[in-house]
PDB file of N, CA and C in Angstrom:
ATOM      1  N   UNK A   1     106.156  44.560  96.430  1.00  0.00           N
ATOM      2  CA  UNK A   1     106.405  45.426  97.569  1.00  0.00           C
ATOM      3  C   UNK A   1     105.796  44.796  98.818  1.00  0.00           C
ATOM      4  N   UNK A   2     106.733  44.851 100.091  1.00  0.00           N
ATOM      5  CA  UNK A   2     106.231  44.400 101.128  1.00  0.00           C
ATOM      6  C   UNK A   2     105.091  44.970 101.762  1.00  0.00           C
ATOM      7  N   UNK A   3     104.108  44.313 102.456  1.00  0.00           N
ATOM      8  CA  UNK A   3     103.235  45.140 103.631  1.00  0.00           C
ATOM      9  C   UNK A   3     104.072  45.718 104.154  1.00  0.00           C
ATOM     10  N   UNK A   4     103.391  46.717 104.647  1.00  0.00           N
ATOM     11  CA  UNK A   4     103.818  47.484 106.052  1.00  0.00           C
ATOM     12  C   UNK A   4     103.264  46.504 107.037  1.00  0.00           C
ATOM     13  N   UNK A   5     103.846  46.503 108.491  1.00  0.00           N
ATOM     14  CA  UNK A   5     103.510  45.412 109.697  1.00  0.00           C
ATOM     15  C   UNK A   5     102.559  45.769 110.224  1.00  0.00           C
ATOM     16  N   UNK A   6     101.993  47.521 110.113  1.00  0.00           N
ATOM     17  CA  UNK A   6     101.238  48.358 111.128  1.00  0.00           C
ATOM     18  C   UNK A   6      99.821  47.786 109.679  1.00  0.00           C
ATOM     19  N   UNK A   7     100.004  47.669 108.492  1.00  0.00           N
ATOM     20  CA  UNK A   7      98.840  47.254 107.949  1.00  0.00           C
ATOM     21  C   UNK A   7      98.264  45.487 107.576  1.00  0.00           C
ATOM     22  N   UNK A   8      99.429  44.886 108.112  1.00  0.00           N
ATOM     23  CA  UNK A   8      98.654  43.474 108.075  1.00  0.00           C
ATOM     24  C   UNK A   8      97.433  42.833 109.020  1.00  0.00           C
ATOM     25  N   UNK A   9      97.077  41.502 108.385  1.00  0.00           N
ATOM     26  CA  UNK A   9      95.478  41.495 109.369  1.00  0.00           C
ATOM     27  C   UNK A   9      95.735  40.973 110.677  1.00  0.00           C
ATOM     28  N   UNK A  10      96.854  40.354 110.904  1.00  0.00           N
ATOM     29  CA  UNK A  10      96.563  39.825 112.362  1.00  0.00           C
ATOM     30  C   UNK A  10      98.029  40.298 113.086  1.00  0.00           C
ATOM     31  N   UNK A  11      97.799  40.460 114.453  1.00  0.00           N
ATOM     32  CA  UNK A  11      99.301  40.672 115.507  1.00  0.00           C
ATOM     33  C   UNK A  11      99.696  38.704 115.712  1.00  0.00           C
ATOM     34  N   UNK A  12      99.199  38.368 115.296  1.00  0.00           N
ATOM     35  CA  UNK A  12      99.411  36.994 115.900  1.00  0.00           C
ATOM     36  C   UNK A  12      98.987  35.708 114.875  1.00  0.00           C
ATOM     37  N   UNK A  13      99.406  34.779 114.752  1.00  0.00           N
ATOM     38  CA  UNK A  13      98.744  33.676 113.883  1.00  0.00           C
ATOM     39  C   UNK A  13      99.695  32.149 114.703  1.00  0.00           C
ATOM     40  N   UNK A  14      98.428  31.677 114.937  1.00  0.00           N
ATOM     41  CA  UNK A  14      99.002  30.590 115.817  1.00  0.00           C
ATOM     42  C   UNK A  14      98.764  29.359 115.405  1.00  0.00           C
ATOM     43  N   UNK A  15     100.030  28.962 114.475  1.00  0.00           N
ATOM     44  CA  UNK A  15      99.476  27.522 113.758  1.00  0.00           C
ATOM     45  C   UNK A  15      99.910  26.765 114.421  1.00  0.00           C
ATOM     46  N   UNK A  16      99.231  25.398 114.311  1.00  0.00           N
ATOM     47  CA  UNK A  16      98.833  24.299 114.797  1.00  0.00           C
ATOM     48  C   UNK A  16      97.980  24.228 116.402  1.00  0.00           C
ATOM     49  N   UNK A  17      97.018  24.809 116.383  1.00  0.00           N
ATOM     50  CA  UNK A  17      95.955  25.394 117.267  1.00  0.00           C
ATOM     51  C   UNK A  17      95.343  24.732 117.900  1.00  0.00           C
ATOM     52  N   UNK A  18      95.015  23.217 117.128  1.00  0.00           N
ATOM     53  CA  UNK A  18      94.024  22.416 117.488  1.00  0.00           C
ATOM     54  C   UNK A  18      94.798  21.176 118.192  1.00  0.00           C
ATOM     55  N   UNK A  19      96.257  21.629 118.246  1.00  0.00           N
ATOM     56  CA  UNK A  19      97.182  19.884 119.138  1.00  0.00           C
ATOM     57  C   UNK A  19      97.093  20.439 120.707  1.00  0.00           C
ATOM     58  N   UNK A  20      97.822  19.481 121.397  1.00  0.00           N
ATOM     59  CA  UNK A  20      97.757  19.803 122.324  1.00  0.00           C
ATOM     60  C   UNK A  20      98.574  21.291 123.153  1.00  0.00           C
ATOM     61  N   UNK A  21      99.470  21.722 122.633  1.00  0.00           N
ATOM     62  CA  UNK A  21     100.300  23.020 122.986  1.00  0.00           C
ATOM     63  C   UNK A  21      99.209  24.160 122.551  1.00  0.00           C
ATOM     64  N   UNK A  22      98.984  23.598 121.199  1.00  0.00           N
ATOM     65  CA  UNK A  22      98.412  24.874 120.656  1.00  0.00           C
ATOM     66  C   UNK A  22      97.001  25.518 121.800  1.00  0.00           C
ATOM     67  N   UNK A  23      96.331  24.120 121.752  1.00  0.00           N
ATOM     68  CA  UNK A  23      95.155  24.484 122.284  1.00  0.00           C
ATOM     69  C   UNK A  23      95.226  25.258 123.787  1.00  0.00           C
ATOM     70  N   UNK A  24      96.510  24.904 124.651  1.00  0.00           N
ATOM     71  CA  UNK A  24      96.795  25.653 125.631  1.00  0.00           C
ATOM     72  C   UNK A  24      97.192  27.114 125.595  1.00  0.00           C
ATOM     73  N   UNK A  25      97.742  27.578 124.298  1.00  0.00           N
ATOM     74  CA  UNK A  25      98.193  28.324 123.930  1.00  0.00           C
ATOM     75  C   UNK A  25      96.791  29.200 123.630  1.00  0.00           C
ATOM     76  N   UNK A  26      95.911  28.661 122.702  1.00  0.00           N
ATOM     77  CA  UNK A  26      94.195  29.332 122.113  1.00  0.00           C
ATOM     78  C   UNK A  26      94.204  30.107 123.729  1.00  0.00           C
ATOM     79  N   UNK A  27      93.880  28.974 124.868  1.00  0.00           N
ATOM     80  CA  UNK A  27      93.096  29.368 125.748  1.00  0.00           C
ATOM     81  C   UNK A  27      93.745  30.492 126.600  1.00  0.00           C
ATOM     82  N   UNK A  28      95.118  30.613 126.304  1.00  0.00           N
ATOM     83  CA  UNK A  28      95.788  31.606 127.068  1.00  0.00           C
ATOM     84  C   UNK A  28      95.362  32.792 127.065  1.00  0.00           C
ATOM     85  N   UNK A  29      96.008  33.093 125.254  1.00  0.00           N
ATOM     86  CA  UNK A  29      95.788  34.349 124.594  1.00  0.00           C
ATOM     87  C   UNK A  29      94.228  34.735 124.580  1.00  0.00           C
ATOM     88  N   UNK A  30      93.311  33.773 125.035  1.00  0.00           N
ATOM     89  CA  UNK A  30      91.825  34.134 125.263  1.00  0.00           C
ATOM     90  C   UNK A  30      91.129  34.678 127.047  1.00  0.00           C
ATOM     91  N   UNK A  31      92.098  34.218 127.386  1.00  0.00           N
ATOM     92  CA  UNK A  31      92.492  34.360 128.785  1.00  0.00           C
ATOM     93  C   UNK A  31      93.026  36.007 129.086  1.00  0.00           C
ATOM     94  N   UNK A  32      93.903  36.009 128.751  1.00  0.00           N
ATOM     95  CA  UNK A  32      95.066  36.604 129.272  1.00  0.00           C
ATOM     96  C   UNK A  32      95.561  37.801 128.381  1.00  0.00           C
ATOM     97  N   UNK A  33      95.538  38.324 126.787  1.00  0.00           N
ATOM     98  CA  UNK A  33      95.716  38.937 126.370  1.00  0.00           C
ATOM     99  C   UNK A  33      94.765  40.176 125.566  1.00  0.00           C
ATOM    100  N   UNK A  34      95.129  41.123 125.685  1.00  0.00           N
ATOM    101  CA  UNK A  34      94.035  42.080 124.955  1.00  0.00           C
ATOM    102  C   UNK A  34      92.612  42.197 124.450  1.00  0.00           C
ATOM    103  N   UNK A  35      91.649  42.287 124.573  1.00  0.00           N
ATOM    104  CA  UNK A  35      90.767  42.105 123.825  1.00  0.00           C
ATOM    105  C   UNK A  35      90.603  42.654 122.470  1.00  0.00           C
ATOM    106  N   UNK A  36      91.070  43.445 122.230  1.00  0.00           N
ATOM    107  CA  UNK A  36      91.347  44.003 120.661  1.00  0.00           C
ATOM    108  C   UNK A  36      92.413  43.443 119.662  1.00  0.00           C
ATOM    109  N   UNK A  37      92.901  41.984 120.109  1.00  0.00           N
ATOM    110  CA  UNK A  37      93.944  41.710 120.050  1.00  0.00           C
ATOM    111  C   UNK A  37      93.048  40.741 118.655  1.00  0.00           C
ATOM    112  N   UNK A  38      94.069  41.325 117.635  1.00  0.00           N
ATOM    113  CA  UNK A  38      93.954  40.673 116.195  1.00  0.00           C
ATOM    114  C   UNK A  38      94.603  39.556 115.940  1.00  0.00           C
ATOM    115  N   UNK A  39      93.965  38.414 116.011  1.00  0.00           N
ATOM    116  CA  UNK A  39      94.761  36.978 115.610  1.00  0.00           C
ATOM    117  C   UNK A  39      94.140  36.233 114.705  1.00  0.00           C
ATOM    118  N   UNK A  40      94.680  34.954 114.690  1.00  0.00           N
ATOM    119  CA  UNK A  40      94.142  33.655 114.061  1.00  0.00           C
ATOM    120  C   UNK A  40      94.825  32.657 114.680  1.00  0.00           C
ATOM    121  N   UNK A  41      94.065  31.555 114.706  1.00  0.00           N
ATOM    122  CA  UNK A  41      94.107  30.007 114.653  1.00  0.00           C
ATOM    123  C   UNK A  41      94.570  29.677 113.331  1.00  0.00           C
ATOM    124  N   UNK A  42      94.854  28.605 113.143  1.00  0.00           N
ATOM    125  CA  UNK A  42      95.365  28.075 111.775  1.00  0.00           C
ATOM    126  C   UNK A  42      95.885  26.611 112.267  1.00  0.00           C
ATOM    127  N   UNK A  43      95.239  25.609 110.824  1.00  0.00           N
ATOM    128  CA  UNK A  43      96.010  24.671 111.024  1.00  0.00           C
ATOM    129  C   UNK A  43      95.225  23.134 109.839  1.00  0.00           C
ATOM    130  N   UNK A  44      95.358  22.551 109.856  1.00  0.00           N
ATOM    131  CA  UNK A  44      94.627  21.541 108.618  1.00  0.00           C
ATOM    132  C   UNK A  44      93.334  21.153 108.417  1.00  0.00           C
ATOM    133  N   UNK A  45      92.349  21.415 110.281  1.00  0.00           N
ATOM    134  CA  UNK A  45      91.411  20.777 109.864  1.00  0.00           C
ATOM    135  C   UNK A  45      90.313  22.090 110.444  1.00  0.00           C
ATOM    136  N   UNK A  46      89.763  22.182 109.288  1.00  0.00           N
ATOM    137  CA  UNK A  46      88.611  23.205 109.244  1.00  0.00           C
ATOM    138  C   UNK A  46      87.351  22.843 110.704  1.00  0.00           C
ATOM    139  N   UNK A  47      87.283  21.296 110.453  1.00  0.00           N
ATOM    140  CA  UNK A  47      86.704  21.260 111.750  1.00  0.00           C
ATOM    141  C   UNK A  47      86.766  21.266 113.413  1.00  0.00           C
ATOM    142  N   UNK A  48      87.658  20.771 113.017  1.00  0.00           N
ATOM    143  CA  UNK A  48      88.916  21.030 114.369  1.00  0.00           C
ATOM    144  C   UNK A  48      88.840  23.060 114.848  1.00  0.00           C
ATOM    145  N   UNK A  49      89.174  23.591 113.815  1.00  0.00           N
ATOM    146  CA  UNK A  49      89.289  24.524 114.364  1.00  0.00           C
ATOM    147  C   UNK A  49      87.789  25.492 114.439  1.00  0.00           C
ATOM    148  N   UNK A  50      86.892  25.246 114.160  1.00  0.00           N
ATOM    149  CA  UNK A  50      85.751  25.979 114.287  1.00  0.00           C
ATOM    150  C   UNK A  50      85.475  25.048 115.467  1.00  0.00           C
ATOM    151  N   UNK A  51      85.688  23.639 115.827  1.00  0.00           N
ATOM    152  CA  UNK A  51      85.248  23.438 117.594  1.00  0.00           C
ATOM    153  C   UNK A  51      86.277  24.497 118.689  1.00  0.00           C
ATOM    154  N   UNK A  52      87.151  24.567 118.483  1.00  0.00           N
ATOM    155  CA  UNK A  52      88.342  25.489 119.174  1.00  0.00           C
ATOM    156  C   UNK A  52      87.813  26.843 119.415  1.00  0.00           C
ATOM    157  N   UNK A  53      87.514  27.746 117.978  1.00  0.00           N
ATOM    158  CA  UNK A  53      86.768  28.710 118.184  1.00  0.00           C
ATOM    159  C   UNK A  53      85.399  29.090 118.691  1.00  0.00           C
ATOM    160  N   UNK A  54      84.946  27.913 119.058  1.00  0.00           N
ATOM    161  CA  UNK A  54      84.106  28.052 119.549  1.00  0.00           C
ATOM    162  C   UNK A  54      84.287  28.004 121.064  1.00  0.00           C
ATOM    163  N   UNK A  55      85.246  27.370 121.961  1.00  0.00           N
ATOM    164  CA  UNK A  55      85.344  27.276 123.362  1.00  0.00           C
ATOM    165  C   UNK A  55      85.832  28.429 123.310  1.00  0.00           C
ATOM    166  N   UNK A  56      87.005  29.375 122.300  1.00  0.00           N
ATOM    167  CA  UNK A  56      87.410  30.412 122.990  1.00  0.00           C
ATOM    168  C   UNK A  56      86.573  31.190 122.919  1.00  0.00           C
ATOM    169  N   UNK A  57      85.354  31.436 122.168  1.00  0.00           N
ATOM    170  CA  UNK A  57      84.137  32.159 122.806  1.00  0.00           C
ATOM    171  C   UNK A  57      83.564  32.295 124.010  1.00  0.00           C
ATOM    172  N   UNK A  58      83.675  31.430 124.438  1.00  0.00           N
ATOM    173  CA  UNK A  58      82.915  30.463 125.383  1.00  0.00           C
ATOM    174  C   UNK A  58      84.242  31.365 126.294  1.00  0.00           C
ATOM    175  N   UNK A  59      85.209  31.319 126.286  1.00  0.00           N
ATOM    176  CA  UNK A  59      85.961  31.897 127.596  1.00  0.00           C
ATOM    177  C   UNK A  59      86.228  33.032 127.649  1.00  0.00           C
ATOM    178  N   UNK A  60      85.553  33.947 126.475  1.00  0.00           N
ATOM    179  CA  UNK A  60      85.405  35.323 126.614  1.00  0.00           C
ATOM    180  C   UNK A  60      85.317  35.970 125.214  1.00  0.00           C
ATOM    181  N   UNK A  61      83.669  36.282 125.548  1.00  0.00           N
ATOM    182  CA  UNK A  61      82.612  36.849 124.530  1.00  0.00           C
ATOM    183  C   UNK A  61      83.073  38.487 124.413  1.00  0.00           C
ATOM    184  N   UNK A  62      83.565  38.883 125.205  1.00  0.00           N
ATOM    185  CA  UNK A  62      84.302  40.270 124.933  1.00  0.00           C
ATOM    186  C   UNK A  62      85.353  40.624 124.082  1.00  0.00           C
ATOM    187  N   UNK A  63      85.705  39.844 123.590  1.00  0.00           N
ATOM    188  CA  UNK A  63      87.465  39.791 122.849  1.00  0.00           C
ATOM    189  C   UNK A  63      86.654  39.428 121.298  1.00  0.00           C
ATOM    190  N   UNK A  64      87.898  40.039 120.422  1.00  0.00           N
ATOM    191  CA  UNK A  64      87.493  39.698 119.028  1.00  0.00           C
ATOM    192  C   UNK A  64      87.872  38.240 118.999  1.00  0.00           C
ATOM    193  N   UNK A  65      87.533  37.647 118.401  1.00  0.00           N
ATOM    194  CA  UNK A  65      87.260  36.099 118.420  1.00  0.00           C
ATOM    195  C   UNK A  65      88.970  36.307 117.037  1.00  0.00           C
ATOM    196  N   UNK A  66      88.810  35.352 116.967  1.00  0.00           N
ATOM    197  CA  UNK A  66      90.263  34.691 116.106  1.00  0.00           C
ATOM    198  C   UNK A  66      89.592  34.909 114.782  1.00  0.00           C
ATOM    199  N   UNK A  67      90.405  34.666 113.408  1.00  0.00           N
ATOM    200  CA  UNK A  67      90.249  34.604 112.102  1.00  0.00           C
ATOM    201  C   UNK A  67      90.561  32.748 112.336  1.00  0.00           C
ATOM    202  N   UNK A  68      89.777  32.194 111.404  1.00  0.00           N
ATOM    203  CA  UNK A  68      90.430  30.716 111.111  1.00  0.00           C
ATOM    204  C   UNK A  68      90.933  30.280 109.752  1.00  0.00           C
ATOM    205  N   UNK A  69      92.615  30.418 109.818  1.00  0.00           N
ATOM    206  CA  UNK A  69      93.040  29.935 108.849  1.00  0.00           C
ATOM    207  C   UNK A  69      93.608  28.800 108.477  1.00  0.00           C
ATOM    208  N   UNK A  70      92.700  27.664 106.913  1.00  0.00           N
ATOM    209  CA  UNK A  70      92.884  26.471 106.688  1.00  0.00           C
ATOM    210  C   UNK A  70      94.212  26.142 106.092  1.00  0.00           C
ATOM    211  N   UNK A  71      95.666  25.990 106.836  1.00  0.00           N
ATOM    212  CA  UNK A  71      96.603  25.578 105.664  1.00  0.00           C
ATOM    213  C   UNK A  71      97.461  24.599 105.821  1.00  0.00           C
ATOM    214  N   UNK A  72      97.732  24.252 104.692  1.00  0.00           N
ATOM    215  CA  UNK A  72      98.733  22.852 104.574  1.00  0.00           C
ATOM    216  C   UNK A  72      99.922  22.970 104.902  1.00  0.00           C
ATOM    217  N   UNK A  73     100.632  22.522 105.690  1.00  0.00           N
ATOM    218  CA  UNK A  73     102.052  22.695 106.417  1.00  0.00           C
ATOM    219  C   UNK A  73     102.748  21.934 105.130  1.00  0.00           C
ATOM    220  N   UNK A  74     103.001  21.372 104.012  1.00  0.00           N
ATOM    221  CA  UNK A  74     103.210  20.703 103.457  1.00  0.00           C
ATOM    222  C   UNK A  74     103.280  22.116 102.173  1.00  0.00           C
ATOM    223  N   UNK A  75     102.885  22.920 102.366  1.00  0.00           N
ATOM    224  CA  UNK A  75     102.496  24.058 100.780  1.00  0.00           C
ATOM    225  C   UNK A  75     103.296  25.147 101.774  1.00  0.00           C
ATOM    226  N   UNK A  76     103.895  25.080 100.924  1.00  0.00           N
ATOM    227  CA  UNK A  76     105.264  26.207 101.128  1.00  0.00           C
ATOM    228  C   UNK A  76     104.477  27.673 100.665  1.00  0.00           C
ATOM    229  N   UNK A  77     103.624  27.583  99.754  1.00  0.00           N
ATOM    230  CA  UNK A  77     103.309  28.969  99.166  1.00  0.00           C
ATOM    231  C   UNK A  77     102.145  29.448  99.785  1.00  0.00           C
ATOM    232  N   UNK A  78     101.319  28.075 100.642  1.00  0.00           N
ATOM    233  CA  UNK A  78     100.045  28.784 101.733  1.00  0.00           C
ATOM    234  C   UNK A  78     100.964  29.074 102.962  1.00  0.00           C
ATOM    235  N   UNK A  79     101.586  28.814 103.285  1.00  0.00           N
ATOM    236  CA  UNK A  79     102.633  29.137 104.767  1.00  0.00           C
ATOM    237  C   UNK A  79     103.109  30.515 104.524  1.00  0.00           C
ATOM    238  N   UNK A  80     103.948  30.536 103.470  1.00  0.00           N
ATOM    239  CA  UNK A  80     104.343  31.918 103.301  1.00  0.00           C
ATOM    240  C   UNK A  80     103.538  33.325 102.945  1.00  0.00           C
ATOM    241  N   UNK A  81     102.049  32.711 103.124  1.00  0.00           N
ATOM    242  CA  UNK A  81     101.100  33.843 102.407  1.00  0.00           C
ATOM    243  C   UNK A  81     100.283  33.962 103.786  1.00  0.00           C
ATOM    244  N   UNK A  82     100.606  33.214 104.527  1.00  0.00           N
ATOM    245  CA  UNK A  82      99.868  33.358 106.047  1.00  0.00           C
ATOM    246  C   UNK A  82     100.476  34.300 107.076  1.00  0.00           C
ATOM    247  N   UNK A  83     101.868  34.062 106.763  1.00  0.00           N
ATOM    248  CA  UNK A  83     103.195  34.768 107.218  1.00  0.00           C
ATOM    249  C   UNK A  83     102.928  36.004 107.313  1.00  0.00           C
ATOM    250  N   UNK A  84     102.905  36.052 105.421  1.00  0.00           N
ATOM    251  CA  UNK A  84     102.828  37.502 105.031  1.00  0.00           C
ATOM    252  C   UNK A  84     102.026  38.186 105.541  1.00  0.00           C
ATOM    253  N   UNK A  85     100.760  37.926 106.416  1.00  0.00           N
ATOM    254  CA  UNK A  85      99.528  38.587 106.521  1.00  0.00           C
ATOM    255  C   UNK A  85      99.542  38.705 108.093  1.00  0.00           C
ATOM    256  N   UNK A  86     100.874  38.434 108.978  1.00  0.00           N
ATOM    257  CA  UNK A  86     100.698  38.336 110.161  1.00  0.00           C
ATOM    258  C   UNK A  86     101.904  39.408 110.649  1.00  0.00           C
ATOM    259  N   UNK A  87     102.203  40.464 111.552  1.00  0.00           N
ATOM    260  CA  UNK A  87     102.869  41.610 112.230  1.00  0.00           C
ATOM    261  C   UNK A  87     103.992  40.624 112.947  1.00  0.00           C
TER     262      UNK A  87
END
């Protein structure tokens, strides 16, 4: 049985976070959108993205900070389970 959309964990999941689009993209939605606003980062390198999450702190300590999710663009069954968990 499917989630419901109103009960999954994030409004947003923004893979590939840490290239160059993405990272313009991090700083936007850290910028510019909601502070209650439920997301994630996502993308291959665990370290990569805990430096990322850390500047979007850095551009606003008021906002729920991102979830960071590690997955392989290459695994069809972590993509589709990231999916699943995003509105």
């Amino acid at each position: 049985m499917a989630i419901s959309t109103k009960d999954r964990e994030y409004e947003i999941v923004l893979f590939g976070a840490t290239g160059y689009t993405g990272k313009l993209t991090a700083h936007h939605i850290a910028r510019n959108l909601p502070t209650n606003l439920k997301w994630a980062i996502a993308g291959r390198s665990n370290i990569k993205l805990d430096v990322l999450a850390a500047e979007l702190k850095n551009i606003s300590r008021d906002r729920l900070q991102p979830g960071i999710e590690i997955v392989d663009v290459e695994d069809k069954a972590q993509l589709t389970a990231l999916v699943a968990r995003a509105k």
